[in-house]
Protein backbone atom coordinates (compact mmCIF):
# COMPACT_ATOMS: atom_id res chain seq x y z
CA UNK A 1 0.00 0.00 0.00
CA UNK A 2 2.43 2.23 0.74
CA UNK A 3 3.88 4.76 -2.66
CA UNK A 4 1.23 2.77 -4.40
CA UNK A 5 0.17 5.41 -7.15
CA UNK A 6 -4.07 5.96 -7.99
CA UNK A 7 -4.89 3.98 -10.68
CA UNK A 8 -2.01 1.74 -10.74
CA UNK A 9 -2.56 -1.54 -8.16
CA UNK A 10 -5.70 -2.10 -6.02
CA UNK A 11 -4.51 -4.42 -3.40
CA UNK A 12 -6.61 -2.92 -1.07
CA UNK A 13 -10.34 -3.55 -2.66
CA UNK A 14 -9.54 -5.24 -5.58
CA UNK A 15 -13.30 -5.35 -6.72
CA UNK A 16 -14.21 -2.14 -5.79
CA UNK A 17 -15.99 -0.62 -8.83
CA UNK A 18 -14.93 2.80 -7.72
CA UNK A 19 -11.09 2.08 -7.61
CA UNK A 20 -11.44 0.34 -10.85
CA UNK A 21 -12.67 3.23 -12.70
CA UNK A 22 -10.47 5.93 -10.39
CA UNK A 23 -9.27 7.44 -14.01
CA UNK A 24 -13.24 8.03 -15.25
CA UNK A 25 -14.12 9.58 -12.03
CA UNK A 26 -11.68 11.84 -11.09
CA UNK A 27 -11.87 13.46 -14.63
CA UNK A 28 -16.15 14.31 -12.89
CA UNK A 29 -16.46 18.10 -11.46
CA UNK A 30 -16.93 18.45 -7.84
CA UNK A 31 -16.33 16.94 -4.66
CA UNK A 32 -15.66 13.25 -4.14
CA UNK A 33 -19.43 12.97 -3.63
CA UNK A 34 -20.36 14.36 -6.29
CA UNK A 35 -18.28 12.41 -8.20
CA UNK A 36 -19.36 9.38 -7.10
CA UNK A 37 -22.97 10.38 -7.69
CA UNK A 38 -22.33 11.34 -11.10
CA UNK A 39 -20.35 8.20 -11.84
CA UNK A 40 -23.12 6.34 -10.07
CA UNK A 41 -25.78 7.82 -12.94
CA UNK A 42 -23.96 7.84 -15.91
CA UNK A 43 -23.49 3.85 -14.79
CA UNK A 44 -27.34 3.31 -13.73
CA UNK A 45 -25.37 1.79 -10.14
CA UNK A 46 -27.53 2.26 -6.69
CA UNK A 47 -26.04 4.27 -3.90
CA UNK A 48 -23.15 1.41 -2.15
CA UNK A 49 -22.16 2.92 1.42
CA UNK A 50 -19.85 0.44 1.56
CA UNK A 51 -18.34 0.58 -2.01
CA UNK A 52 -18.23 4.52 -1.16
CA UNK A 53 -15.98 3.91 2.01
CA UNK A 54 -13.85 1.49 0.58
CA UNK A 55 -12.90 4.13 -2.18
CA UNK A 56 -12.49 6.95 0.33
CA UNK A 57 -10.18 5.07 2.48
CA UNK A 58 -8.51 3.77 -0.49
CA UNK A 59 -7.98 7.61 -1.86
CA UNK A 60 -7.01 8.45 1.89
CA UNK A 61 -4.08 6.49 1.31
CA UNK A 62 -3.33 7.52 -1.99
CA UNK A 63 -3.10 11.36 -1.55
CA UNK A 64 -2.38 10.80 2.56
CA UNK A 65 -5.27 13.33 3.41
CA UNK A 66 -7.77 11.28 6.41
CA UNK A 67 -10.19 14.04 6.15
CA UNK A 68 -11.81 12.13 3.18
CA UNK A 69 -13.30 9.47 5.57
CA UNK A 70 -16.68 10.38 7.42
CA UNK A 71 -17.29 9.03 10.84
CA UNK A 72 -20.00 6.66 8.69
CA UNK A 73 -17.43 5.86 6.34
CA UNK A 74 -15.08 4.43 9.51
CA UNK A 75 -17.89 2.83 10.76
CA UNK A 76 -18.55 1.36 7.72
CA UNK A 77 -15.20 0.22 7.33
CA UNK A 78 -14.98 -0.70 11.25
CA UNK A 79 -11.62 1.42 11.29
């Protein structure tokens, strides 16, 4: 996990639908929400909580900025 660069390896959720398509939706306007919603729609995929986290935490390593996981999203997660 550690220096491993977005888009490259997803050892940490390696089905995660989110981290699979990383280069789609960070090219979306908006906050990481937003982008998930708008990936989300343009895919016809129902809100995943879950799926959500996993990508947050997943970015939160990435960039090495916490503040992208909720206090749901550690629940969630149970970190």
């Amino acid at each position: 996990m550690i220096g491993q660069k977005p888009g490259k390896d997803n050892i940490m959720y390696p089905n995660n639908i989110y981290i699979k398509n990383y280069a789609t939706i960070k090219k979306y306007p908006g906050d990481i929400g937003v982008q998930l919603d708008m990936f989300d729609n343009a895919h016809g995929l129902k809100h995943n909580a879950l799926a959500r986290a996993q990508y947050k935490h997943w970015r939160s390593v990435q960039t090495g900025v916490p503040e992208l996981l909720s206090v749901e999203d550690k629940r969630l997660l149970g970190i």
